[in-house]
C-alpha atoms as a PDB file:
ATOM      1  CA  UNK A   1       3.195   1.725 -24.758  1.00  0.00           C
ATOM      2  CA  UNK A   2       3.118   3.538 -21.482  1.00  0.00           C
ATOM      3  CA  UNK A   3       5.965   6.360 -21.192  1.00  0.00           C
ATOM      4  CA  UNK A   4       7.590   3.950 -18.240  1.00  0.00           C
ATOM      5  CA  UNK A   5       7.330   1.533 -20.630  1.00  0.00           C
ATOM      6  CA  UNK A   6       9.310   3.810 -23.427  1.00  0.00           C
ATOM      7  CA  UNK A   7      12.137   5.244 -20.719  1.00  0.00           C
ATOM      8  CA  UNK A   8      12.885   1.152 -19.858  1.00  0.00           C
ATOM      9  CA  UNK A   9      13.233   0.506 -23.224  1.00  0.00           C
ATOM     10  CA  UNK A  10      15.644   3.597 -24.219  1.00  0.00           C
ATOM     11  CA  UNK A  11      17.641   2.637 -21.183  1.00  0.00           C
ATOM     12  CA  UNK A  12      17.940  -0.714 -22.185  1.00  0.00           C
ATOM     13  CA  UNK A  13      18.922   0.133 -25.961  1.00  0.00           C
ATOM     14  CA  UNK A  14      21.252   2.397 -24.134  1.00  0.00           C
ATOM     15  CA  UNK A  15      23.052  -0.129 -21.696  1.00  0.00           C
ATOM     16  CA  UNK A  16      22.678  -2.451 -25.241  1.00  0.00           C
ATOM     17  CA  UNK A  17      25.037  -0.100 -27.137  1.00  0.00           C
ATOM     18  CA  UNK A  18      27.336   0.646 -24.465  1.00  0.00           C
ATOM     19  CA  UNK A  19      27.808  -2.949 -23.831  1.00  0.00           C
ATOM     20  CA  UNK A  20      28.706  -3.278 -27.217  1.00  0.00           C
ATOM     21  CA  UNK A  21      31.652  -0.857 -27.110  1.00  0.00           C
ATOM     22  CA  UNK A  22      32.948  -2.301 -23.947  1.00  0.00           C
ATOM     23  CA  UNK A  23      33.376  -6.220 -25.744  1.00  0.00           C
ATOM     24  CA  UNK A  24      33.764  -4.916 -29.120  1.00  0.00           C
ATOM     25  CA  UNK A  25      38.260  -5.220 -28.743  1.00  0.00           C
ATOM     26  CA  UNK A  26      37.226  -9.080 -27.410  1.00  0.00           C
ATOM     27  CA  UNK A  27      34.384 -10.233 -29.342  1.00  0.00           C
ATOM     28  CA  UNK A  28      33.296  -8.584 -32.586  1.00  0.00           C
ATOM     29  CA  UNK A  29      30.541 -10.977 -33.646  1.00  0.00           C
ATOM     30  CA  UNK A  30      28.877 -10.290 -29.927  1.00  0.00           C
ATOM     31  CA  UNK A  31      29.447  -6.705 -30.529  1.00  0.00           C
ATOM     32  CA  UNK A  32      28.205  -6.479 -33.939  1.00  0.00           C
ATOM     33  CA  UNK A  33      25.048  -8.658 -32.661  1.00  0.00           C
ATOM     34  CA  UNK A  34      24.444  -6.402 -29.977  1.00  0.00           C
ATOM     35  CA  UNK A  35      24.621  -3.233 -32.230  1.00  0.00           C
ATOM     36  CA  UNK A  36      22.050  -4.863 -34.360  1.00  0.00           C
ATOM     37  CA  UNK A  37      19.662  -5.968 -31.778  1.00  0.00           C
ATOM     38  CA  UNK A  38      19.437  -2.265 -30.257  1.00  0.00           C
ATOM     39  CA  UNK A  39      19.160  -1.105 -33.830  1.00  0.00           C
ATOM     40  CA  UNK A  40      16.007  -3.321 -34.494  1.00  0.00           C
ATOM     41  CA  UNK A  41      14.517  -2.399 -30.696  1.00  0.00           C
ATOM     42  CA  UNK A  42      15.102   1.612 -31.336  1.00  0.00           C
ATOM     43  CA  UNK A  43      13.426   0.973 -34.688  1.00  0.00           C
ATOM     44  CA  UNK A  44       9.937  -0.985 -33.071  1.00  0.00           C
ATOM     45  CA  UNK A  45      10.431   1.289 -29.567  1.00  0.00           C
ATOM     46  CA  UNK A  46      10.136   4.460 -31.913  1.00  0.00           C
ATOM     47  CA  UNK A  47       7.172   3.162 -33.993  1.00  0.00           C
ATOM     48  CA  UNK A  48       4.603   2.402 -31.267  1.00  0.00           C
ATOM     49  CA  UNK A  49       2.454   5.162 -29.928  1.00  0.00           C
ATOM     50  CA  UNK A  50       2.808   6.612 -26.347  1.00  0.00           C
ATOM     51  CA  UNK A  51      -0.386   5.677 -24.184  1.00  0.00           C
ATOM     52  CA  UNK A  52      -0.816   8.726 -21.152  1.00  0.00           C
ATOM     53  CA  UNK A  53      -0.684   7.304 -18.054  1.00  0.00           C
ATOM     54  CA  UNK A  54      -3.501   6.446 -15.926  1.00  0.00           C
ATOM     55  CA  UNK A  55      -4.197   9.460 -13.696  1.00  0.00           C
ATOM     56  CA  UNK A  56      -4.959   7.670  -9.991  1.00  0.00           C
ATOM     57  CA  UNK A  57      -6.600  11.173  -8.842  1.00  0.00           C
ATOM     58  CA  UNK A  58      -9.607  10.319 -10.886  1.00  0.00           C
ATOM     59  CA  UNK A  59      -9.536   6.118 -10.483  1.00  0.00           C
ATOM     60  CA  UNK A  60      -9.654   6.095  -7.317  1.00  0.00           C
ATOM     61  CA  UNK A  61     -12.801   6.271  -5.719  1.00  0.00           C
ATOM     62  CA  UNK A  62     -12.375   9.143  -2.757  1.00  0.00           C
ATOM     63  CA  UNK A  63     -13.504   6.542   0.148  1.00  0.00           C
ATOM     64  CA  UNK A  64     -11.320   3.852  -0.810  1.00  0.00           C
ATOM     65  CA  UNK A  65      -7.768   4.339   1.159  1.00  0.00           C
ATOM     66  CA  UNK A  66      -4.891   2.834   0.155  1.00  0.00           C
ATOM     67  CA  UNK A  67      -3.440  -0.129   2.022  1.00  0.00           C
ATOM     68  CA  UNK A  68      -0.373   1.821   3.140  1.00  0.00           C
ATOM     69  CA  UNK A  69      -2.500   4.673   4.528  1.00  0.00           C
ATOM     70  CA  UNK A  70      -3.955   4.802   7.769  1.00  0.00           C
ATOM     71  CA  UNK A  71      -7.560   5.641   8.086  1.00  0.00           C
END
């Protein structure tokens, strides 16, 4: 897991439990199912290892430019 990949998933168990106090007074089976599922995604988020990032200073060759930069 990249650490992009590890901040989307925090935000989304975030947004997951916040979601679940906003509908909790109008649906408690949605809420409690909610609660759960960013319960169980915390739980396999926390247990996979963090992967550095690829470092694009040393992939890229030096005389290949980027399509966005002029030559």
């Amino acid at each position: 897991m990249t650490p992009a990949q590890r901040k989307y998933d925090s935000d989304l168990i975030a947004s997951m439990r916040r979601m679940a106090q906003n509908i909790e007074p109008r649906s408690r089976q949605l809420s409690d199912t909610l609660k759960v599922a960013a319960e169980r995604l915390d739980a396999l988020s926390s247990q996979a290892p963090v992967e550095p990032g690829p470092n694009v200073a040393q992939d890229t060759p030096l005389d290949h430019q980027p399509a966005s930069t002029p030559v």
